[in-house]
PDB file of N, CA and C in Angstrom:
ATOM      1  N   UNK A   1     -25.313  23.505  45.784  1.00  0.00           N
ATOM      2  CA  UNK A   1     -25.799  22.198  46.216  1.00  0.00           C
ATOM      3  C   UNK A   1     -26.676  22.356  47.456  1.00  0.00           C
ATOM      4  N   UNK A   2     -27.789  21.637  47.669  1.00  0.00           N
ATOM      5  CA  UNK A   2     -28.506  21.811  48.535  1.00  0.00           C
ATOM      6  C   UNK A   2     -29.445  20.291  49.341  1.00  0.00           C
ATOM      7  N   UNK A   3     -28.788  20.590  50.723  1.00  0.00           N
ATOM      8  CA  UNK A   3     -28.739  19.730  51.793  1.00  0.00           C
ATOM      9  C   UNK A   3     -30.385  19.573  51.771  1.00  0.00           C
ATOM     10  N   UNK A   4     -30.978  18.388  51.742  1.00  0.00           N
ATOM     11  CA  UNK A   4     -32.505  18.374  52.247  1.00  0.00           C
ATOM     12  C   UNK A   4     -32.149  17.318  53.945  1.00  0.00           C
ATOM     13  N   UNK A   5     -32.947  18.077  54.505  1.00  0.00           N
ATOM     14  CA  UNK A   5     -32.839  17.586  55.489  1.00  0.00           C
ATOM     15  C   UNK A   5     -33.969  16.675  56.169  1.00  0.00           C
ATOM     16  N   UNK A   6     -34.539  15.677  56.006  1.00  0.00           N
ATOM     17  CA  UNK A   6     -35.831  15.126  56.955  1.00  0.00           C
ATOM     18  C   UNK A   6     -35.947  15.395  58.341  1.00  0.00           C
ATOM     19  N   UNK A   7     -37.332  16.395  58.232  1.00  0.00           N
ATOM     20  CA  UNK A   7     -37.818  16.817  59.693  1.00  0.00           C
ATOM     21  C   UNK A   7     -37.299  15.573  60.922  1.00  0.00           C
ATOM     22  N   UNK A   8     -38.294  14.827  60.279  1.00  0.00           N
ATOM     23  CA  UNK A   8     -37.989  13.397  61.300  1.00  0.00           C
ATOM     24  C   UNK A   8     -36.888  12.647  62.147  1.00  0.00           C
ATOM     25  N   UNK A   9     -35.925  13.190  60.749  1.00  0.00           N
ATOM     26  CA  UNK A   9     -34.397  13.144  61.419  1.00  0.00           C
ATOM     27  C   UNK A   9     -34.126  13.735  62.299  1.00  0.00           C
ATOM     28  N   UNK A  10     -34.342  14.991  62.472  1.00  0.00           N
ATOM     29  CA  UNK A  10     -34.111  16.227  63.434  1.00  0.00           C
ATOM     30  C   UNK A  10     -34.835  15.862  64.470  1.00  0.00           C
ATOM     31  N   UNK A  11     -35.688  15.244  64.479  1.00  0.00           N
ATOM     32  CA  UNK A  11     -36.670  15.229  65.858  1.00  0.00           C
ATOM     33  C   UNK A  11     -35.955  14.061  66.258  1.00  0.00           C
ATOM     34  N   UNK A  12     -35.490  13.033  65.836  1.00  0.00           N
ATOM     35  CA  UNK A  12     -35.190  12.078  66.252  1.00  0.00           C
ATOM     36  C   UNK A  12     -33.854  11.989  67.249  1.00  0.00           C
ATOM     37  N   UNK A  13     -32.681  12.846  66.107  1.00  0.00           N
ATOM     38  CA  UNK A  13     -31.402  13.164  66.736  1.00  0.00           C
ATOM     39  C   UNK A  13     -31.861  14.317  67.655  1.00  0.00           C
ATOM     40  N   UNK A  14     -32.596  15.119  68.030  1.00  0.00           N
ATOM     41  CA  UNK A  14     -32.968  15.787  69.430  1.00  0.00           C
ATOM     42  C   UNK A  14     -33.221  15.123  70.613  1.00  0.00           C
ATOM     43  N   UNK A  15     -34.472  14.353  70.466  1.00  0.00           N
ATOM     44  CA  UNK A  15     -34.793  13.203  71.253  1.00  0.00           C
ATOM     45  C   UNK A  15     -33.885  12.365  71.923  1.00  0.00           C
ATOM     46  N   UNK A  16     -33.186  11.829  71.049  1.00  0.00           N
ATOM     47  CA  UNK A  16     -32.096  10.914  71.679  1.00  0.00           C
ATOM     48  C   UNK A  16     -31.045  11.986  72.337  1.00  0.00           C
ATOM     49  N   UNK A  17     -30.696  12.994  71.625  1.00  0.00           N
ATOM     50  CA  UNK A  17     -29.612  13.391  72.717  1.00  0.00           C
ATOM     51  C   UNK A  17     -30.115  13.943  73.884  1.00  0.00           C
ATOM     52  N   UNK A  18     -31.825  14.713  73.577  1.00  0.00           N
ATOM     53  CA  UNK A  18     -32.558  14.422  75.012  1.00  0.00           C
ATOM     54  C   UNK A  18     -32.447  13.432  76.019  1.00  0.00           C
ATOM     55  N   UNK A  19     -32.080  12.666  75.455  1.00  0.00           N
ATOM     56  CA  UNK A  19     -32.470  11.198  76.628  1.00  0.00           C
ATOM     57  C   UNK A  19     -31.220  11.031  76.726  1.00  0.00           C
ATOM     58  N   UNK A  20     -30.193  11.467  76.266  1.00  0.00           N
ATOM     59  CA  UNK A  20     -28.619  11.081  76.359  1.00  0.00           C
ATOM     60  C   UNK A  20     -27.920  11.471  77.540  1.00  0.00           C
ATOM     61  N   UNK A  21     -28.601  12.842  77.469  1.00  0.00           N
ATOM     62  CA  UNK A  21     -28.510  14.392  78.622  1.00  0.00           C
ATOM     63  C   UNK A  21     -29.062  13.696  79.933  1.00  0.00           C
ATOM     64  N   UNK A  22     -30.702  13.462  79.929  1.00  0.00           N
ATOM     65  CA  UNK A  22     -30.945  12.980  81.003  1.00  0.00           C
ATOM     66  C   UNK A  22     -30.319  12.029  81.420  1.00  0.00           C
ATOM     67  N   UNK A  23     -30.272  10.562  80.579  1.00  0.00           N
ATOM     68  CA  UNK A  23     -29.413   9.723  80.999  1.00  0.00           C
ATOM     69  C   UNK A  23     -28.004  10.178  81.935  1.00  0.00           C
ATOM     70  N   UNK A  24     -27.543  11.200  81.600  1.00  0.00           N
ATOM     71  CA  UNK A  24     -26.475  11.816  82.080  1.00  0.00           C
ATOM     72  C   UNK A  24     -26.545  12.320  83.618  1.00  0.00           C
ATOM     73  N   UNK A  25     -27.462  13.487  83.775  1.00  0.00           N
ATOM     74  CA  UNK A  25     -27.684  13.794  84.878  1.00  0.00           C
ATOM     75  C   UNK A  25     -28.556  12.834  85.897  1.00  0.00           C
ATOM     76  N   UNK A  26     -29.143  11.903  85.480  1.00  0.00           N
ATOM     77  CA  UNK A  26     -29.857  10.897  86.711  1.00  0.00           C
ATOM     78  C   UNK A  26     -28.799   9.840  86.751  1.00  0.00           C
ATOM     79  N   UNK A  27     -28.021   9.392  85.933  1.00  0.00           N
ATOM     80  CA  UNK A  27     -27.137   8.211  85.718  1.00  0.00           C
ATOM     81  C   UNK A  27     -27.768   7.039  85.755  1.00  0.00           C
ATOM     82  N   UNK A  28     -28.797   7.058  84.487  1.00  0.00           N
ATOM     83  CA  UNK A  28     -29.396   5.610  83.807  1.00  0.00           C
ATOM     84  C   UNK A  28     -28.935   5.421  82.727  1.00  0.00           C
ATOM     85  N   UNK A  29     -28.962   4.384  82.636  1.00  0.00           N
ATOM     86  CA  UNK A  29     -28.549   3.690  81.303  1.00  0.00           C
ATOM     87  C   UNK A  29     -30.035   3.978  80.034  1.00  0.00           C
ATOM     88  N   UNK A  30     -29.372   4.233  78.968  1.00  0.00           N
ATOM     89  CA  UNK A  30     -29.905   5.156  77.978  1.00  0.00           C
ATOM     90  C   UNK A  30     -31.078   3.694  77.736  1.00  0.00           C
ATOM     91  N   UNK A  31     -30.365   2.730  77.041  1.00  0.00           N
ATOM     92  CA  UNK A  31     -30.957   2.170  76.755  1.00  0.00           C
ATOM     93  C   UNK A  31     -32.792   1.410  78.451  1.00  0.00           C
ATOM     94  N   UNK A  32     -32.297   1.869  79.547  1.00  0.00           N
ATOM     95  CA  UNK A  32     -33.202   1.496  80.305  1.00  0.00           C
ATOM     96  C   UNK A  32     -34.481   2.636  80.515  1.00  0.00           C
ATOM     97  N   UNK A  33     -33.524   3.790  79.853  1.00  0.00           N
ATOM     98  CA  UNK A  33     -34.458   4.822  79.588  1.00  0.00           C
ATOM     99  C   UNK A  33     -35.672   5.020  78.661  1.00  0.00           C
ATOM    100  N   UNK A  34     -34.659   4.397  77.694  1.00  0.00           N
ATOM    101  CA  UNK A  34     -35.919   3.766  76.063  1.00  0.00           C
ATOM    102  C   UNK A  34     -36.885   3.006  76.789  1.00  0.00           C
ATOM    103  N   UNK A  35     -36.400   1.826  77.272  1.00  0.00           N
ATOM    104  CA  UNK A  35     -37.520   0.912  77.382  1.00  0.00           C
ATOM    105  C   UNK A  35     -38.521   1.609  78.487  1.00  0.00           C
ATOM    106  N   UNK A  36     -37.998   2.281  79.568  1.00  0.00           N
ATOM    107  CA  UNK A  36     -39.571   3.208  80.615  1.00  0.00           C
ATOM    108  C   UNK A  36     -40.467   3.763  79.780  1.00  0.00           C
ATOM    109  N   UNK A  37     -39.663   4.553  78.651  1.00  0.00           N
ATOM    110  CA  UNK A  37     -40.540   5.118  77.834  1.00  0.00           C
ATOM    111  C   UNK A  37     -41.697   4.653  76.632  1.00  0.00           C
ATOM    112  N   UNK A  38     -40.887   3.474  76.861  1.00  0.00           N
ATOM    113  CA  UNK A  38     -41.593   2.429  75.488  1.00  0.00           C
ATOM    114  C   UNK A  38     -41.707   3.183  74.162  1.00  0.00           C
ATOM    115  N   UNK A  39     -40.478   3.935  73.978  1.00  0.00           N
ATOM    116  CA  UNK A  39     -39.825   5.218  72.728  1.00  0.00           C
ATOM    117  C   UNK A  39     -39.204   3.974  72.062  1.00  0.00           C
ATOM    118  N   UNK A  40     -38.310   2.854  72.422  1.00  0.00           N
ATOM    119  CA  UNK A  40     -37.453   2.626  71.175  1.00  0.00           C
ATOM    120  C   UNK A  40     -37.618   2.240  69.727  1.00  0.00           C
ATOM    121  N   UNK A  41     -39.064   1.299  69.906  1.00  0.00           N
ATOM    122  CA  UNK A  41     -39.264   0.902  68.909  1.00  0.00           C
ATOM    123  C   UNK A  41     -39.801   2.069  68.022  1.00  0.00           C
ATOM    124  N   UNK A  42     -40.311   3.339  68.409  1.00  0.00           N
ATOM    125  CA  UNK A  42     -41.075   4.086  67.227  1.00  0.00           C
ATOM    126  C   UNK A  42     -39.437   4.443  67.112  1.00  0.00           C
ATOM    127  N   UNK A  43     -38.346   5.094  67.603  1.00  0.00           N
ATOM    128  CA  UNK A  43     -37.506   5.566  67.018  1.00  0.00           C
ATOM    129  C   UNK A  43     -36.803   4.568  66.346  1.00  0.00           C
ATOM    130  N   UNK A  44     -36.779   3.652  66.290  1.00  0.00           N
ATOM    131  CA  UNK A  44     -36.108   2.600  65.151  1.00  0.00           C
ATOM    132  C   UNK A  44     -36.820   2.910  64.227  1.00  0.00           C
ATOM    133  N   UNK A  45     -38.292   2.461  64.551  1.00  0.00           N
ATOM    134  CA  UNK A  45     -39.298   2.961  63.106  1.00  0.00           C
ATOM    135  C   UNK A  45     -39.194   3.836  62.375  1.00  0.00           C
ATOM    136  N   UNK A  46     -38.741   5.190  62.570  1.00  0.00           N
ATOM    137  CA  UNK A  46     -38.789   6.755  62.145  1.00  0.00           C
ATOM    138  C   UNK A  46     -37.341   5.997  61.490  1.00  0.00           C
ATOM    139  N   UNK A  47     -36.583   5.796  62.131  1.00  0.00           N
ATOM    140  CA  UNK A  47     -34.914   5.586  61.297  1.00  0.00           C
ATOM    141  C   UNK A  47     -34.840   4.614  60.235  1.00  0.00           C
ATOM    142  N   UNK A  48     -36.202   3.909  60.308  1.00  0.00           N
ATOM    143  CA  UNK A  48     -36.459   2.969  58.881  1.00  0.00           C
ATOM    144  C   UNK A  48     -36.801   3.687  58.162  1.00  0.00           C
ATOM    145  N   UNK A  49     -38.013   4.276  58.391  1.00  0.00           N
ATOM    146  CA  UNK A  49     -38.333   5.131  57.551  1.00  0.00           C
ATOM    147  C   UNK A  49     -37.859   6.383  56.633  1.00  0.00           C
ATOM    148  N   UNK A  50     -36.942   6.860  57.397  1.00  0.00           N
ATOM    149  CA  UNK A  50     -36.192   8.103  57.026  1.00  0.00           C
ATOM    150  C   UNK A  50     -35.177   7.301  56.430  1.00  0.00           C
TER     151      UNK A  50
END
């Protein structure tokens, strides 16, 4: 049996735990992090998509 995996996925679940991490070490709130970046909406998008 064989797992296909979407690239997109992978970049996505990196990203966020990127920002999870930082969130971590500066102590911001993840979600205030999305919005500086003006990232959330494409990563919702990519998670529609995928």
């Amino acid at each position: 049996m064989q797992i296909v995996v979407n690239p997109g996925v992978i970049t996505v679940v990196l990203y966020i735990s990127e920002i999870i991490s930082m969130a971590t070490v500066d102590n911001f709130d993840v979600e205030e992090l999305f919005v500086k970046q003006n990232s959330y909406p494409k990563v919702i998008n990519v998670m529609k998509i995928s």
